[in-house]
PDB file of N, CA and C in Angstrom:
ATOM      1  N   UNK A   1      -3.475  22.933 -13.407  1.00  0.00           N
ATOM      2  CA  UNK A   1      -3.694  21.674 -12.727  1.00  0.00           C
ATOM      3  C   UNK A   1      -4.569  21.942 -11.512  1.00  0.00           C
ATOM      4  N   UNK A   2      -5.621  21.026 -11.302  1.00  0.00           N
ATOM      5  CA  UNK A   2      -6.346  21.414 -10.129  1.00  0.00           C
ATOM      6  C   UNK A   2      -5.741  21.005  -8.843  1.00  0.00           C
ATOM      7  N   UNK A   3      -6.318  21.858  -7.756  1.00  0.00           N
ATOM      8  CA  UNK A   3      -5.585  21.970  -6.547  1.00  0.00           C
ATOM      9  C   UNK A   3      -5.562  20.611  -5.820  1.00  0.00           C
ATOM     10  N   UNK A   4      -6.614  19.734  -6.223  1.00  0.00           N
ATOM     11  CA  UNK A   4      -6.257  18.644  -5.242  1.00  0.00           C
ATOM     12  C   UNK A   4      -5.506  17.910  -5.997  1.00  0.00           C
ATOM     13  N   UNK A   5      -5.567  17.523  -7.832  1.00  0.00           N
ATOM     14  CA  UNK A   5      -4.519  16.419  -7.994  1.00  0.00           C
ATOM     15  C   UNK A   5      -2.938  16.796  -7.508  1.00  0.00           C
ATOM     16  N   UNK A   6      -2.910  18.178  -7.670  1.00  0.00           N
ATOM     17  CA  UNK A   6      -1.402  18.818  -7.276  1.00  0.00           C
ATOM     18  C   UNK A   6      -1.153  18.553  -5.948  1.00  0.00           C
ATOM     19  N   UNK A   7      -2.228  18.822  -4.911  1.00  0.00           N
ATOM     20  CA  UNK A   7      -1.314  18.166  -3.724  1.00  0.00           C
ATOM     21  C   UNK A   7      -1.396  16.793  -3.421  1.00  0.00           C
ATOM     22  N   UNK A   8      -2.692  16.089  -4.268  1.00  0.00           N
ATOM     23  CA  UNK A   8      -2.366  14.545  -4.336  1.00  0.00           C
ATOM     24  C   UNK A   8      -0.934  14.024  -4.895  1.00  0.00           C
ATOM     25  N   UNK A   9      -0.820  14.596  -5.930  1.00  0.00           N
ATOM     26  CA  UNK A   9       0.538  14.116  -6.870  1.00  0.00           C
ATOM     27  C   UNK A   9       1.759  14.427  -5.686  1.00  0.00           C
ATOM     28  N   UNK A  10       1.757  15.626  -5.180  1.00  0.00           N
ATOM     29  CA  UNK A  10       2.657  15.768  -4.105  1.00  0.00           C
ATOM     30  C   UNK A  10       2.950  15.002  -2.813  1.00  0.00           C
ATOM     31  N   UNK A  11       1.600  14.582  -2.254  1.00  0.00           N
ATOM     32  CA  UNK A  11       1.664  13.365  -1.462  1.00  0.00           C
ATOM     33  C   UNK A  11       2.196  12.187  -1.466  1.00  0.00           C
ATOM     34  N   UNK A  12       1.971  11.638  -3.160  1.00  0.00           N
ATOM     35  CA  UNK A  12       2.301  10.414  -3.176  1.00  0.00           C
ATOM     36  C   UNK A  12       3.367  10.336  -3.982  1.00  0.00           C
ATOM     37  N   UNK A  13       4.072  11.652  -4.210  1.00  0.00           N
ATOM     38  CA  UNK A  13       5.788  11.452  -4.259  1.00  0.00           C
ATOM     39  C   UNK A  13       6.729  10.900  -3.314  1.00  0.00           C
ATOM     40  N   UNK A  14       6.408  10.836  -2.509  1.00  0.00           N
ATOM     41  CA  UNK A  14       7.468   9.691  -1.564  1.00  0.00           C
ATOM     42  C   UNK A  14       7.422   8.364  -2.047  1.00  0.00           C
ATOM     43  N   UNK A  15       6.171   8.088  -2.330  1.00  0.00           N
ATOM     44  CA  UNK A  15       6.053   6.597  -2.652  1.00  0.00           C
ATOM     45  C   UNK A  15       6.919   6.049  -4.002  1.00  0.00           C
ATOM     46  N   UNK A  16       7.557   7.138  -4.296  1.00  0.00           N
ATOM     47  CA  UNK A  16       7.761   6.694  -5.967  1.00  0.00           C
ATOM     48  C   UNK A  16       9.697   7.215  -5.893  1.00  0.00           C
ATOM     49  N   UNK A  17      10.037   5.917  -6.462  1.00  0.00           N
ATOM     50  CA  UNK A  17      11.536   6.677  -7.002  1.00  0.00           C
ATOM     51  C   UNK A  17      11.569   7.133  -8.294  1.00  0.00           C
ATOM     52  N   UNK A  18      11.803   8.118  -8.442  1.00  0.00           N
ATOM     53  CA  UNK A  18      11.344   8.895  -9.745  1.00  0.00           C
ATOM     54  C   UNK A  18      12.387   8.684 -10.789  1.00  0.00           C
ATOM     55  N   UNK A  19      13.699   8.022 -10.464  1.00  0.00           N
ATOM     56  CA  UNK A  19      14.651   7.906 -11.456  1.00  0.00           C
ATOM     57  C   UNK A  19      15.231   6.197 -11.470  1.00  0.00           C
ATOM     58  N   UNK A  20      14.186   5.204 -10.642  1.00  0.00           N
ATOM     59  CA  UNK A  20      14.033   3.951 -10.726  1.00  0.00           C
ATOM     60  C   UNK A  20      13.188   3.350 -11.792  1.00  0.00           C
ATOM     61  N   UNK A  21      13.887   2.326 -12.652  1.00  0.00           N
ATOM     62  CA  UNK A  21      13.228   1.907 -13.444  1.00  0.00           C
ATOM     63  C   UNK A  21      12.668   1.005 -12.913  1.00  0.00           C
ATOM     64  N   UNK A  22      12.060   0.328 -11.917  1.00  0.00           N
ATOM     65  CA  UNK A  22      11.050  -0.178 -11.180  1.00  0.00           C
ATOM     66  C   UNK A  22      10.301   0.830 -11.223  1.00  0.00           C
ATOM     67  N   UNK A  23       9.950   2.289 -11.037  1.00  0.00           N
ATOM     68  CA  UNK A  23       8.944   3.058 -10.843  1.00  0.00           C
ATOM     69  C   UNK A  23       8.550   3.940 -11.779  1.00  0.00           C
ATOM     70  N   UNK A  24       9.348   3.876 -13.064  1.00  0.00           N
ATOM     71  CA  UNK A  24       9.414   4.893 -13.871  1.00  0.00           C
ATOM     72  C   UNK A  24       8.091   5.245 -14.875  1.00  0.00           C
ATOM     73  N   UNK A  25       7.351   3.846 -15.328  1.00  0.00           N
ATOM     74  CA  UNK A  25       6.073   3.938 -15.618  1.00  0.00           C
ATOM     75  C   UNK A  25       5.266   4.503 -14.594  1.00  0.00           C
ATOM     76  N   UNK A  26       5.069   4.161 -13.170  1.00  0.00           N
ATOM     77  CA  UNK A  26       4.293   4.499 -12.525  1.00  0.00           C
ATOM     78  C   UNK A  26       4.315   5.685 -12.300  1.00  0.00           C
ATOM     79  N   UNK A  27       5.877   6.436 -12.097  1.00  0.00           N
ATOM     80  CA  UNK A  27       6.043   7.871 -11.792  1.00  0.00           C
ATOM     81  C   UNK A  27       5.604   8.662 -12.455  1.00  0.00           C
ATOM     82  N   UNK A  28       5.616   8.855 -14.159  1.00  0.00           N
ATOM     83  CA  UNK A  28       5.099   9.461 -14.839  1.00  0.00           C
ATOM     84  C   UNK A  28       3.688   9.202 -15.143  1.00  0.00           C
ATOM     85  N   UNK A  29       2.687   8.568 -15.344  1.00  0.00           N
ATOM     86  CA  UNK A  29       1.515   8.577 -14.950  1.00  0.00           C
ATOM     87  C   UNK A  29       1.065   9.149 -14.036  1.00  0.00           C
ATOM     88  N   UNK A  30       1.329   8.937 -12.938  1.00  0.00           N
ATOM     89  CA  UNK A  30       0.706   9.117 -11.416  1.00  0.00           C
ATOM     90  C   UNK A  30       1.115  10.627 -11.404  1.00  0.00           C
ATOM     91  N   UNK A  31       2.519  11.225 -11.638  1.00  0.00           N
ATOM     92  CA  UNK A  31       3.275  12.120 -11.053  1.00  0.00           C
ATOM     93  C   UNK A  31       3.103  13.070 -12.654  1.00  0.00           C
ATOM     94  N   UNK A  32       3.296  13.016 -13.578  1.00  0.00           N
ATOM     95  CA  UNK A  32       3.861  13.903 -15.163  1.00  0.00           C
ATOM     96  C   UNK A  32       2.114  13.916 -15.882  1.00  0.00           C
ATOM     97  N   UNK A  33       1.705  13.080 -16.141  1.00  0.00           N
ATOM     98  CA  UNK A  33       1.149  12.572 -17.284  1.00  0.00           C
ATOM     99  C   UNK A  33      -0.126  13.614 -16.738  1.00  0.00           C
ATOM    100  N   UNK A  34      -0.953  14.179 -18.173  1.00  0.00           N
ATOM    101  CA  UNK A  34      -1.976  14.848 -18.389  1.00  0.00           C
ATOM    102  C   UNK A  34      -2.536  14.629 -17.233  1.00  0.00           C
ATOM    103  N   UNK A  35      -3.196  16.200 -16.508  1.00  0.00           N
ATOM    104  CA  UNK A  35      -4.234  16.400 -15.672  1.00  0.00           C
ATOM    105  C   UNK A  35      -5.087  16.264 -15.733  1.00  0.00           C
ATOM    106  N   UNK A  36      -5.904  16.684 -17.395  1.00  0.00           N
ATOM    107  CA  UNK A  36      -7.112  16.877 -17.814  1.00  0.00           C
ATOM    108  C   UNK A  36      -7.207  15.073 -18.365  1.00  0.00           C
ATOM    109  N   UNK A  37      -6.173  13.915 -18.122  1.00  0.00           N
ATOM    110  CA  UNK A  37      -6.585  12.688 -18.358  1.00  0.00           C
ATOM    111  C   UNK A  37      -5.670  11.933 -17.783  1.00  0.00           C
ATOM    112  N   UNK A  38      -5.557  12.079 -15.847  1.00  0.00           N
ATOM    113  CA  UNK A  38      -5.273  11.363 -14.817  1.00  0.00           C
ATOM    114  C   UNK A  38      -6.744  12.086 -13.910  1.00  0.00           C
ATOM    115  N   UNK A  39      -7.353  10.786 -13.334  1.00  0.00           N
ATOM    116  CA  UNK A  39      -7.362  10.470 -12.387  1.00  0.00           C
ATOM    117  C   UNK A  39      -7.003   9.597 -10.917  1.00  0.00           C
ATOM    118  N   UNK A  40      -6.616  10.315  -9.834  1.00  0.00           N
ATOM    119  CA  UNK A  40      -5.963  10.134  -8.867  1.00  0.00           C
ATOM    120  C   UNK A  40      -6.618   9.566  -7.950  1.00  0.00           C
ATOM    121  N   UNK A  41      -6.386   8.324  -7.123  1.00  0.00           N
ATOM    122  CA  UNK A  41      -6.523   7.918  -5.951  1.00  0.00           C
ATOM    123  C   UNK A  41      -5.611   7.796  -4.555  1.00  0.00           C
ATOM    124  N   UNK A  42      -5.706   8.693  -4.068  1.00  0.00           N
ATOM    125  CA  UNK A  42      -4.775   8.020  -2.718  1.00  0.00           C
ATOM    126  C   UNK A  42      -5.272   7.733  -1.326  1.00  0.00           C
ATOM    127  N   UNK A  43      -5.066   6.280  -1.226  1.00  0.00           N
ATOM    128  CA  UNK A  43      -5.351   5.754   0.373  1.00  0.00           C
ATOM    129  C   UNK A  43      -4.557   6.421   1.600  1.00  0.00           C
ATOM    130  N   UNK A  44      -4.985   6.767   2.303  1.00  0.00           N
ATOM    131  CA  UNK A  44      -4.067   7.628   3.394  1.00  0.00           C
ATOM    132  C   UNK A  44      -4.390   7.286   4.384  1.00  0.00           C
ATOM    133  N   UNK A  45      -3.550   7.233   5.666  1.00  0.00           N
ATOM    134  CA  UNK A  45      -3.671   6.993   6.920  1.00  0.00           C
ATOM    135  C   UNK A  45      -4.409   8.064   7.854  1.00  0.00           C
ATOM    136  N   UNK A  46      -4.806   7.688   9.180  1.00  0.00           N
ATOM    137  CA  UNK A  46      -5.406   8.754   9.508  1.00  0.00           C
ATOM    138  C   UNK A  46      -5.106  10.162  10.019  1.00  0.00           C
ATOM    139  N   UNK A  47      -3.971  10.432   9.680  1.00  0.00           N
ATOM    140  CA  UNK A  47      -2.959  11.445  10.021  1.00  0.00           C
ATOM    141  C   UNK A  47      -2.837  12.278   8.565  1.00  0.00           C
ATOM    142  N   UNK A  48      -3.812  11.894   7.735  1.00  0.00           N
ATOM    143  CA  UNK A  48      -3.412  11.939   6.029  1.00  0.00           C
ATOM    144  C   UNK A  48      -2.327  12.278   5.062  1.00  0.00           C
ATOM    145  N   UNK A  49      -1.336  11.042   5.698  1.00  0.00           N
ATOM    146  CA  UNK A  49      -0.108  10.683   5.068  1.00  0.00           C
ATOM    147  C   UNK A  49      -0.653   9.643   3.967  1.00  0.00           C
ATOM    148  N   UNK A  50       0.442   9.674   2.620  1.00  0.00           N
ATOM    149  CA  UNK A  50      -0.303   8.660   1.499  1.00  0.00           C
ATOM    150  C   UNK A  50       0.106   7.701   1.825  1.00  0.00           C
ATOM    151  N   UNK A  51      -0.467   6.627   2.178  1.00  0.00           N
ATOM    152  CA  UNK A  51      -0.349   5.447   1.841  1.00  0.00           C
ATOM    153  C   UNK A  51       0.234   4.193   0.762  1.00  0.00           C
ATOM    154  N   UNK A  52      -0.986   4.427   0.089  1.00  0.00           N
ATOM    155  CA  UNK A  52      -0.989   4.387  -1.395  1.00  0.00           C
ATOM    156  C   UNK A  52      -1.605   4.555  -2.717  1.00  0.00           C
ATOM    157  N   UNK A  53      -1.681   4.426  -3.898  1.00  0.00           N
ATOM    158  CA  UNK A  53      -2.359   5.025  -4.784  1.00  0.00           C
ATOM    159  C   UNK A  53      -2.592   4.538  -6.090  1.00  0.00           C
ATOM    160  N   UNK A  54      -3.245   4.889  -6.588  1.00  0.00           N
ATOM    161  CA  UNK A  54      -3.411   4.490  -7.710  1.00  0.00           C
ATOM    162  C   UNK A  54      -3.751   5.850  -9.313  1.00  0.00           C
ATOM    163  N   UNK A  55      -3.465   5.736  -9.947  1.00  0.00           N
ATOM    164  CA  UNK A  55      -3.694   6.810 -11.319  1.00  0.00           C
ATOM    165  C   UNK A  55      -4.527   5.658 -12.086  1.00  0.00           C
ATOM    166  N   UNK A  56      -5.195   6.245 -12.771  1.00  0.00           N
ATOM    167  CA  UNK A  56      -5.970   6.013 -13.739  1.00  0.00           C
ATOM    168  C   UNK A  56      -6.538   6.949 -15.028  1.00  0.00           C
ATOM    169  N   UNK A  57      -5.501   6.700 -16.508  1.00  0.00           N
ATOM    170  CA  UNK A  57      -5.015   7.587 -16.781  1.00  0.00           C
ATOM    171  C   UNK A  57      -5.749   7.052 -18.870  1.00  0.00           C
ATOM    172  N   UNK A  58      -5.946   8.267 -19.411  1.00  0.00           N
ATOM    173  CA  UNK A  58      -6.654   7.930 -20.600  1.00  0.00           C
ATOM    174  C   UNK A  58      -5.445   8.535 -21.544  1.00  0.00           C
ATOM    175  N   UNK A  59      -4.737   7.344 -22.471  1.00  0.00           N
ATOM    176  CA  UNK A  59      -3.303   6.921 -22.818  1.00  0.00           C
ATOM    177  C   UNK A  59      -3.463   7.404 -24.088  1.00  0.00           C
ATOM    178  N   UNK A  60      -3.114   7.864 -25.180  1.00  0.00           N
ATOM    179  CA  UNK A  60      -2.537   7.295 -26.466  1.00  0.00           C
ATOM    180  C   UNK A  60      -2.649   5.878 -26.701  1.00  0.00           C
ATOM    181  N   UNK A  61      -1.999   5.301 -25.996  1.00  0.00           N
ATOM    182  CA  UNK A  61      -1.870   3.545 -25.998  1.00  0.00           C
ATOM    183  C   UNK A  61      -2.981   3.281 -26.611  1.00  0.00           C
ATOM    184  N   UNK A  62      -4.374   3.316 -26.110  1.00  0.00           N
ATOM    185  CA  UNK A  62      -5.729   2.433 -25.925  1.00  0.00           C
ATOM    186  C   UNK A  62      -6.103   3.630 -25.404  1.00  0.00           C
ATOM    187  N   UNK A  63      -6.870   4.907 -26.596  1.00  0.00           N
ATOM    188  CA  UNK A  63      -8.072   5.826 -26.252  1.00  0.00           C
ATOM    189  C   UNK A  63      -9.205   5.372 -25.220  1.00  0.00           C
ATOM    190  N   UNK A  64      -9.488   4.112 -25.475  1.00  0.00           N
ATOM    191  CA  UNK A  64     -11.082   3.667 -25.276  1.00  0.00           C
ATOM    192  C   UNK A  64     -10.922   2.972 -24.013  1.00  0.00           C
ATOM    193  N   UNK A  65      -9.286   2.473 -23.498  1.00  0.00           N
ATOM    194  CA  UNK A  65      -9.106   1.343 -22.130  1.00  0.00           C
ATOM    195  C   UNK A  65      -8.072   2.275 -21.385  1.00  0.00           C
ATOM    196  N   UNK A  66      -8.683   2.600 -20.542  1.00  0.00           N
ATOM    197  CA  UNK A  66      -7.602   3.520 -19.782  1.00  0.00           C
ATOM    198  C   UNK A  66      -6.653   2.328 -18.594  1.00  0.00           C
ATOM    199  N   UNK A  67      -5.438   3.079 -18.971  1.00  0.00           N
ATOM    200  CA  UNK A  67      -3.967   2.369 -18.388  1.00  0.00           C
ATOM    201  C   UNK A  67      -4.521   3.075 -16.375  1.00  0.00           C
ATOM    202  N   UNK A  68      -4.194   1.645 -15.404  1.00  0.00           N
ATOM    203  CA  UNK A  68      -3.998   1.965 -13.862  1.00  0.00           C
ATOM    204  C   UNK A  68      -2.732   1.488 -14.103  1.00  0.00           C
ATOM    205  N   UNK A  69      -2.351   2.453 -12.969  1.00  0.00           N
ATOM    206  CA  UNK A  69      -0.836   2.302 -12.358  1.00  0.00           C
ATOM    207  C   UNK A  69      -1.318   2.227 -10.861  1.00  0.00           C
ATOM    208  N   UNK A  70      -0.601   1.335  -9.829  1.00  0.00           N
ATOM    209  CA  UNK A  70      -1.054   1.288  -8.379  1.00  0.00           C
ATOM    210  C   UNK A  70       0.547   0.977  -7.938  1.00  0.00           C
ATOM    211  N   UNK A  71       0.687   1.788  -6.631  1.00  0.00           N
ATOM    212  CA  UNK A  71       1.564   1.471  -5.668  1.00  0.00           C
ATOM    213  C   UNK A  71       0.950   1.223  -4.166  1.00  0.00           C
ATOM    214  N   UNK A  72       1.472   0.570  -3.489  1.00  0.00           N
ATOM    215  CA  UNK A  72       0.990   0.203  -2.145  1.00  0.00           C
ATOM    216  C   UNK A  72       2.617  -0.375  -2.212  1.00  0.00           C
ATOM    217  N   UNK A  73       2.512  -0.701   0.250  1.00  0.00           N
ATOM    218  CA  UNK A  73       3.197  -0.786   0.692  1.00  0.00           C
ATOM    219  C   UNK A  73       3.668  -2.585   0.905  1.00  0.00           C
ATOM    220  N   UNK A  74       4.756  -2.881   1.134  1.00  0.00           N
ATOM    221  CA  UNK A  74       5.061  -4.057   0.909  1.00  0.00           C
ATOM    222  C   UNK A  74       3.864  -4.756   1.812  1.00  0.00           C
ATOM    223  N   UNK A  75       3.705  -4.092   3.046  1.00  0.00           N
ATOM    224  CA  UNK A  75       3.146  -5.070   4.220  1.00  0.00           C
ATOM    225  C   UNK A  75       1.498  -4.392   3.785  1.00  0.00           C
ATOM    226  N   UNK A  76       1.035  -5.242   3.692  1.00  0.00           N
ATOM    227  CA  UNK A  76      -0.643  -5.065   3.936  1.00  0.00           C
ATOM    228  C   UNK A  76      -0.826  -4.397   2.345  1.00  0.00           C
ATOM    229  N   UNK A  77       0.318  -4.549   1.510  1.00  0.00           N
ATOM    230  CA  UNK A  77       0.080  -4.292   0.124  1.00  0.00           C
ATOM    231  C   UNK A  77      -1.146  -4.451  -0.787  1.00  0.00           C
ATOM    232  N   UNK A  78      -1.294  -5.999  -0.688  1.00  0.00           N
ATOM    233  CA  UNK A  78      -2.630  -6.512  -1.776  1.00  0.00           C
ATOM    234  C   UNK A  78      -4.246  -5.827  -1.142  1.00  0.00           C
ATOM    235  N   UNK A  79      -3.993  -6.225   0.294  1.00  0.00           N
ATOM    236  CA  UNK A  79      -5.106  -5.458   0.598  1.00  0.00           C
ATOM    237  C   UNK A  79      -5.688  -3.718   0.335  1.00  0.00           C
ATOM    238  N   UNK A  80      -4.708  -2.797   0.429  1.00  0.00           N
ATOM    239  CA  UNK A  80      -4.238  -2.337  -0.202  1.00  0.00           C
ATOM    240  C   UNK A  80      -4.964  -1.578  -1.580  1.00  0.00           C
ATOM    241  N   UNK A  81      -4.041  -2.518  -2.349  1.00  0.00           N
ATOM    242  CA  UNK A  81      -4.275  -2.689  -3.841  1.00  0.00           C
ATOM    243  C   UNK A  81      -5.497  -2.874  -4.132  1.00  0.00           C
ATOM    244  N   UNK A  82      -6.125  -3.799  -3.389  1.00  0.00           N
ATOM    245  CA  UNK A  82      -7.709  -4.508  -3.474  1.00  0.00           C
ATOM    246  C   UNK A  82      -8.276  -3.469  -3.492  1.00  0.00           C
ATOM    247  N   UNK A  83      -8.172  -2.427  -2.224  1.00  0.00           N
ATOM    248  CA  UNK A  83      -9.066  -1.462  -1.698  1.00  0.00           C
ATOM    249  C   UNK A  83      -9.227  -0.568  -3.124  1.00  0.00           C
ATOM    250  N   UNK A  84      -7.904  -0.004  -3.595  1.00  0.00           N
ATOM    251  CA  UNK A  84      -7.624   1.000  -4.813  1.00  0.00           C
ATOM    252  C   UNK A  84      -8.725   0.339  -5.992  1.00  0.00           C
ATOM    253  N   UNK A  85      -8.298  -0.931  -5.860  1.00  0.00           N
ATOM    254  CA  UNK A  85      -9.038  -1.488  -7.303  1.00  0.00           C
ATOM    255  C   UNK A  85     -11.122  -0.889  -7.462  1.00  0.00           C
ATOM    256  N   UNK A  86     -11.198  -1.474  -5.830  1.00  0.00           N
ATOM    257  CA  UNK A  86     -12.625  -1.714  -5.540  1.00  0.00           C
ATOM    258  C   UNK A  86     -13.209  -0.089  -5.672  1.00  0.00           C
ATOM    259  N   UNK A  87     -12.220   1.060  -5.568  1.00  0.00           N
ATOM    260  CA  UNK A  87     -12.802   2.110  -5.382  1.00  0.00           C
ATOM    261  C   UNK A  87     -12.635   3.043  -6.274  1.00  0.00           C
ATOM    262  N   UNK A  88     -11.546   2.625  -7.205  1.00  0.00           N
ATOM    263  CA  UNK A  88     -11.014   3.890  -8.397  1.00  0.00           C
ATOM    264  C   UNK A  88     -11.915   2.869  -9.552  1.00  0.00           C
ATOM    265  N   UNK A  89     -11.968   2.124  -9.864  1.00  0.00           N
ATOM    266  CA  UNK A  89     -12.368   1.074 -11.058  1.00  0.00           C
ATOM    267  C   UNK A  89     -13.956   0.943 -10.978  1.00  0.00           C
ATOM    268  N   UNK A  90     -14.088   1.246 -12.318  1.00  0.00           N
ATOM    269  CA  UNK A  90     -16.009   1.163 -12.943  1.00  0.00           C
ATOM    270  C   UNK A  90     -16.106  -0.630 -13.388  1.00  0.00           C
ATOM    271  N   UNK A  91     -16.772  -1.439 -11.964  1.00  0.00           N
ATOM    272  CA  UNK A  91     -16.840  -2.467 -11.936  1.00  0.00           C
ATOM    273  C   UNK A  91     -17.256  -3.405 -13.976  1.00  0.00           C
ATOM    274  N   UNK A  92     -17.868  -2.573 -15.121  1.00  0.00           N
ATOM    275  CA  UNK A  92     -18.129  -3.578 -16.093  1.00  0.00           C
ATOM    276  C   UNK A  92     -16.934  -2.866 -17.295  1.00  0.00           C
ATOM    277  N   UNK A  93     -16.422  -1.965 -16.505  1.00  0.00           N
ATOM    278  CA  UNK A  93     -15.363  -1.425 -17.850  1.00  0.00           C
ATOM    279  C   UNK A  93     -13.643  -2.386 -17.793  1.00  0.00           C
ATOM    280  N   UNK A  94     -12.861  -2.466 -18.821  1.00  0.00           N
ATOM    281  CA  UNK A  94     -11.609  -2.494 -18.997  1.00  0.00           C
ATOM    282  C   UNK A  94     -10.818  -2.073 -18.989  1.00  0.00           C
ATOM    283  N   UNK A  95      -9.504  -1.898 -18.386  1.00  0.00           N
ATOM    284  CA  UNK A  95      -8.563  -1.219 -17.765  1.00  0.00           C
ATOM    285  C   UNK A  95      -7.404  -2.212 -18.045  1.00  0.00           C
ATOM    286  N   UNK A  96      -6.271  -1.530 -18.929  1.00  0.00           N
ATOM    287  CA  UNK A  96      -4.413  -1.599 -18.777  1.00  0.00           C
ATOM    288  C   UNK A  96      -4.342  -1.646 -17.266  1.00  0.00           C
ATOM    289  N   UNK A  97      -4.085  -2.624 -16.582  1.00  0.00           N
ATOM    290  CA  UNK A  97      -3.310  -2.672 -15.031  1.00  0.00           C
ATOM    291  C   UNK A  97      -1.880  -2.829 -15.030  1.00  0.00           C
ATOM    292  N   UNK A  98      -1.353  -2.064 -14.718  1.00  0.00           N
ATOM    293  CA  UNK A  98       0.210  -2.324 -14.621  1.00  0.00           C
ATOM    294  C   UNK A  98       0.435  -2.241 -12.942  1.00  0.00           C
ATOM    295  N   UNK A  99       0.974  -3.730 -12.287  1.00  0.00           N
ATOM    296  CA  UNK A  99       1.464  -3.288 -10.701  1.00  0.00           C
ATOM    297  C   UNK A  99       2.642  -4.413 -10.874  1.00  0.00           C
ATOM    298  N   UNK A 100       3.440  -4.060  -9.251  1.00  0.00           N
ATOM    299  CA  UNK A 100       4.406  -4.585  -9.575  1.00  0.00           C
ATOM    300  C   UNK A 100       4.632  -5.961  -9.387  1.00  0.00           C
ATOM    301  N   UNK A 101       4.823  -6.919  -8.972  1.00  0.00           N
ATOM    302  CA  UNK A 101       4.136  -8.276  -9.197  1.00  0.00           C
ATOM    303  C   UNK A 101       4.445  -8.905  -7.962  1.00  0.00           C
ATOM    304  N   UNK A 102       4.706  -7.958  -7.024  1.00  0.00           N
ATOM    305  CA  UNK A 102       4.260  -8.465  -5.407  1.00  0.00           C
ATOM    306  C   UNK A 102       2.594  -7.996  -5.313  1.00  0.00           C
ATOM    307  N   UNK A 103       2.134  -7.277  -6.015  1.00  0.00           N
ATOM    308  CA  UNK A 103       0.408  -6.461  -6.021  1.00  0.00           C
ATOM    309  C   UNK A 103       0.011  -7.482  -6.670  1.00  0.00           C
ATOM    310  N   UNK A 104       0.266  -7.939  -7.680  1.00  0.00           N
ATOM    311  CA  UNK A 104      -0.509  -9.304  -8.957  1.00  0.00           C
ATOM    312  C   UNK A 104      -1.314 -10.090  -8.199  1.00  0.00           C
ATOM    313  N   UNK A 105      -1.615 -10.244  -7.049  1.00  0.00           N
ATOM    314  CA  UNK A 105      -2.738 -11.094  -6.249  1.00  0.00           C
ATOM    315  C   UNK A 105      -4.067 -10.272  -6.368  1.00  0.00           C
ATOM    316  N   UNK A 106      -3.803  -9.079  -5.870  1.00  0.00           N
ATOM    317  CA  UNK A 106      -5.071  -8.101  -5.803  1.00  0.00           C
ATOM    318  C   UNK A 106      -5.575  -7.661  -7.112  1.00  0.00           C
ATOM    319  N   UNK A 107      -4.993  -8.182  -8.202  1.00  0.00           N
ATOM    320  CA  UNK A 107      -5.448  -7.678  -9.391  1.00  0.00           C
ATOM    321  C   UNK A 107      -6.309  -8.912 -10.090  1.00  0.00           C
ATOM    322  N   UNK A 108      -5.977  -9.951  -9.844  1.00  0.00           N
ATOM    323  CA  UNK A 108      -6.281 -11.937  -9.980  1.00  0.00           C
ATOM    324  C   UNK A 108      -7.456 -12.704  -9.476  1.00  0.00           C
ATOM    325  N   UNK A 109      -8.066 -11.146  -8.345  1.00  0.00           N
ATOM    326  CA  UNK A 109      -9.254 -12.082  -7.611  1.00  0.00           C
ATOM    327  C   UNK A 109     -10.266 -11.679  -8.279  1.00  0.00           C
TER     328      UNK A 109
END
């Protein structure tokens, strides 16, 4: 595993309850799921604590539409989310979005 998704993935283990089924899709994507087919985003503060994040991950599901998973924080969440979308995502391609449906604004605009 390369050195930055490993300490990315490590960063943005706080953000995730790993044995919550609220988080359990997201955990394994973001946190388990293939190296050589996750890519990682994490927003961080300027102290570079994670924020929040996003995976973007090439599934079994849909070879050809790769599955995002995004977490952000309740407060200043969508914005957030927006930011992840605007910067991990290839503006004419299709993407599985899975967030949790306090994020569903930032995914809608």
């Amino acid at each position: 595993m390369g050195v930055t998704l490993y300490a990315d993935r490590q960063a943005i283990a706080l953000l995730l309850r790993d044995h919550s089924p609220e988080d359990a899709l997201a955990a394994y994507y973001a946190l388990h799921h293939s190296e050589t087919r996750t890519q990682l985003l994490v927003h961080r503060d300027e102290r570079g604590h994670a924020l929040s994040f996003m995976a973007v991950c090439q599934t079994g599901f849909d070879l050809f539409q790769p599955l995002a998973v995004l977490r952000a924080p309740t407060a200043n969440g969508v914005e957030m989310a927006a930011w992840l979308l605007r910067n991990g995502l290839a503006p004419t391609r299709s993407y599985h979005v899975i967030v949790p449906p306090a994020l569903a604004p930032a995914v809608e605009v």
